[in-house]
C-alpha atoms as a PDB file:
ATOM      1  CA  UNK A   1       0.496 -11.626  27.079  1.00  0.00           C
ATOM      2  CA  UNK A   2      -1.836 -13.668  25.107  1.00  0.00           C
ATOM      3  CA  UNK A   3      -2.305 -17.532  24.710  1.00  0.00           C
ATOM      4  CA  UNK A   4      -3.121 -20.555  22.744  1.00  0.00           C
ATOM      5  CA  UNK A   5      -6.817 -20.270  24.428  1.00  0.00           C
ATOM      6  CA  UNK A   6      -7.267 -16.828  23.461  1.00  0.00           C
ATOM      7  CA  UNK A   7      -5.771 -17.079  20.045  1.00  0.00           C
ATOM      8  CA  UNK A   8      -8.405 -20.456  19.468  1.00  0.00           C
ATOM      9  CA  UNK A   9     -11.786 -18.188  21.426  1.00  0.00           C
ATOM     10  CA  UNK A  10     -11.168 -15.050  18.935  1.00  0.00           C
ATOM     11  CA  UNK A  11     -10.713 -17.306  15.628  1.00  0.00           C
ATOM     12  CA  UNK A  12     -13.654 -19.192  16.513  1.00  0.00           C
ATOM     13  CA  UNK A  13     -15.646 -15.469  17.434  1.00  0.00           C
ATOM     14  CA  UNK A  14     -14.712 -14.544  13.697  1.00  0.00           C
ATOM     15  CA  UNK A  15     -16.145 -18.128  12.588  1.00  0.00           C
ATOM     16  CA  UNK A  16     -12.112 -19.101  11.343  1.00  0.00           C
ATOM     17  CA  UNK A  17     -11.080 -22.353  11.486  1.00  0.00           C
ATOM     18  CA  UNK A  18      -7.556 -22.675  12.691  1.00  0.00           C
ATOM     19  CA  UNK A  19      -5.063 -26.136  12.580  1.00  0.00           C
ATOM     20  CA  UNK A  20      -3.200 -26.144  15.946  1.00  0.00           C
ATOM     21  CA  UNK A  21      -0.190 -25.206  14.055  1.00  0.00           C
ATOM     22  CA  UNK A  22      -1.927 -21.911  13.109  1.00  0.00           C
ATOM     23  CA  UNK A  23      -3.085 -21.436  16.319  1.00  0.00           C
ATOM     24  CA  UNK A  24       0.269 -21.917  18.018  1.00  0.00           C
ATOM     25  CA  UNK A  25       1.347 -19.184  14.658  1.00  0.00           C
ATOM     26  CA  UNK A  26      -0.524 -16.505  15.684  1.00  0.00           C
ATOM     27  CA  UNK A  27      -0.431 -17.045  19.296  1.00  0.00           C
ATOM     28  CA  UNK A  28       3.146 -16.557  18.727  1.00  0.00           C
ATOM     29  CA  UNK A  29       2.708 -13.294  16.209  1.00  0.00           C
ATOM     30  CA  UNK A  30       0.189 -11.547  17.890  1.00  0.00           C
ATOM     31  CA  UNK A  31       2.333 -11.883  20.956  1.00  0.00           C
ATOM     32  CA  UNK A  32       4.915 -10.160  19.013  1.00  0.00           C
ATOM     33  CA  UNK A  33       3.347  -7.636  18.050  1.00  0.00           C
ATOM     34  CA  UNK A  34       1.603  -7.008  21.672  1.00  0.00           C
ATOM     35  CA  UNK A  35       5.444  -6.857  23.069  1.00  0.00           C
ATOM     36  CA  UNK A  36       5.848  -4.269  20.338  1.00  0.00           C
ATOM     37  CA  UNK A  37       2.702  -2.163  21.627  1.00  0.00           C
ATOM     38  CA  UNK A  38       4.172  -2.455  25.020  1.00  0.00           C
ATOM     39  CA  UNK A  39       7.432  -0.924  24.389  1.00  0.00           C
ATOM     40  CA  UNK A  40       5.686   1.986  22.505  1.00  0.00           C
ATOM     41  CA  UNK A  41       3.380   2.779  25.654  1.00  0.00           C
ATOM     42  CA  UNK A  42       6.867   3.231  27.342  1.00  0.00           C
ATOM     43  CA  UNK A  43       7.582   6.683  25.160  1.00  0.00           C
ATOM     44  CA  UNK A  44       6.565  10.169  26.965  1.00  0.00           C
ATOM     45  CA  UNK A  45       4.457  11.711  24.355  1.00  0.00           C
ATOM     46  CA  UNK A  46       2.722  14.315  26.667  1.00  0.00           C
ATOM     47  CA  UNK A  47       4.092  16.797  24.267  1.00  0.00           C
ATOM     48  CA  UNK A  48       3.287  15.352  21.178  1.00  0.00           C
ATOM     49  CA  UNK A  49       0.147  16.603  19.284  1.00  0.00           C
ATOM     50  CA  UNK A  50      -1.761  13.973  17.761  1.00  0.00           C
ATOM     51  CA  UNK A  51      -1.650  13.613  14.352  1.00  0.00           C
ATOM     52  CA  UNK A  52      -3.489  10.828  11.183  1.00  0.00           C
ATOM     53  CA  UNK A  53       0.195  10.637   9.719  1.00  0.00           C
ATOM     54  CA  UNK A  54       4.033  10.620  10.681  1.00  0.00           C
ATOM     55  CA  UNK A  55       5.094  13.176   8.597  1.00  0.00           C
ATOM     56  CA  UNK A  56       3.210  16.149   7.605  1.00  0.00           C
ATOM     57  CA  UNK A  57       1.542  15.954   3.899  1.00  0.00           C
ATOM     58  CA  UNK A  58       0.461  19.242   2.130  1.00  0.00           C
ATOM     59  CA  UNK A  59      -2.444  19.560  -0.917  1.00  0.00           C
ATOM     60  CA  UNK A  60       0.141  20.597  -3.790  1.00  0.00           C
ATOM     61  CA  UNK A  61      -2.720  20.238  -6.409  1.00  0.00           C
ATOM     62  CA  UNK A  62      -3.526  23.379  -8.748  1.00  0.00           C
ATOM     63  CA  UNK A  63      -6.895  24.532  -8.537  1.00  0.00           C
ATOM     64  CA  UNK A  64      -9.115  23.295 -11.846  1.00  0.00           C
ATOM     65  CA  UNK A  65      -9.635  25.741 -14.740  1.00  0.00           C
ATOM     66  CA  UNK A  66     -12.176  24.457 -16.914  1.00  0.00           C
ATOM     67  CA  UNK A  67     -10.975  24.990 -20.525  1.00  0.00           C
ATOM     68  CA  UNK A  68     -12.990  23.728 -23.602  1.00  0.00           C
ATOM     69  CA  UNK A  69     -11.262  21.005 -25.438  1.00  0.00           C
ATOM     70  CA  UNK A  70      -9.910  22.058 -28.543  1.00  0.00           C
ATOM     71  CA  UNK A  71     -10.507  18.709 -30.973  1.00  0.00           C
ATOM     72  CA  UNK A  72     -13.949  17.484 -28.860  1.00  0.00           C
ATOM     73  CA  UNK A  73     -14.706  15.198 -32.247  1.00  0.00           C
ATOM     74  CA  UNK A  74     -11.461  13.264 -31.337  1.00  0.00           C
ATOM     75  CA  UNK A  75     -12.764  12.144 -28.507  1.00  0.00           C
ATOM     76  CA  UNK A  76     -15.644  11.314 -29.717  1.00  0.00           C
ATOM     77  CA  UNK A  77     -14.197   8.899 -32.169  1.00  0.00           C
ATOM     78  CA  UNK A  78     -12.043   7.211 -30.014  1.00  0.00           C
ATOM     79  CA  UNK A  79     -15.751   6.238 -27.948  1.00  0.00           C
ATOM     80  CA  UNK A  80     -17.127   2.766 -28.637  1.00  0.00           C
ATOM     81  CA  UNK A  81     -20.311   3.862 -29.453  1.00  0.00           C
ATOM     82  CA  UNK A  82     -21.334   7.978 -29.794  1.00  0.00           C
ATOM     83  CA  UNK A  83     -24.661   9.603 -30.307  1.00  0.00           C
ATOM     84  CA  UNK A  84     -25.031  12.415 -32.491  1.00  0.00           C
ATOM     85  CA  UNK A  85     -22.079  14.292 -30.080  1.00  0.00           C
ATOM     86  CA  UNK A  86     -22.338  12.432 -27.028  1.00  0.00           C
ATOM     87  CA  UNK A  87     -20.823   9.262 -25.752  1.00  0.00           C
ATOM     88  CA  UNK A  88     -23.205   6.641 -25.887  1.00  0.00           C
ATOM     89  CA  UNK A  89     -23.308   4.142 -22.779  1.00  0.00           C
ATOM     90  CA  UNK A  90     -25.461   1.075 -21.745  1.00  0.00           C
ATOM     91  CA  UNK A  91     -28.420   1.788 -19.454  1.00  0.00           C
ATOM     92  CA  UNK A  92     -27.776   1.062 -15.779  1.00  0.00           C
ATOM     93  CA  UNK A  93     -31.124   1.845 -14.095  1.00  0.00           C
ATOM     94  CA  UNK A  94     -33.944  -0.519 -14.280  1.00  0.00           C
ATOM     95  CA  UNK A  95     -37.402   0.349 -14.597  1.00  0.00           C
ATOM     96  CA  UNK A  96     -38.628  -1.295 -11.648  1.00  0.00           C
END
């Protein structure tokens, strides 16, 4: 399905310099993987609804409840640097 030449115009395309060994490589892989593709086209999957993933995932994540932390100064002490009660962080905006 796919050869040496066509392996060698898409590497150089994406600016990749490829030995002939590599080239003969991939040829060889991608053509694997195209015979793979093929056989999948064979299935009848006019019944089948399309979906992002093969099995079905469900959000089991508890809503937040903001609470208060009861000991905020021990947080604060384990900071590198604090500020009266706040953390106290390097500036990351210039004034340009």
């Amino acid at each position: 399905m796919i050869d040496q030449e066509q392996v060698h115009k898409v590497a150089n395309l994406a600016r990749l310099e490829l030995t002939p060994q590599e080239e003969e490589q991939f040829t060889n892989q991608l053509g694997s993987i195209l015979d793979y593709i093929e056989q999948l086209n064979e299935l009848d999957v006019t019944d089948v609804a399309p979906t992002t993933r093969a099995i079905d995932v469900s959000n089991i994540t508890r809503e937040d409840e903001l609470q208060p932390y009861p000991d905020r100064q021990s947080i604060l002490n384990g900071a590198p640097e604090q500020e009266g009660e706040f953390f106290k962080v390097p500036k990351i905006l210039n004034a340009e």
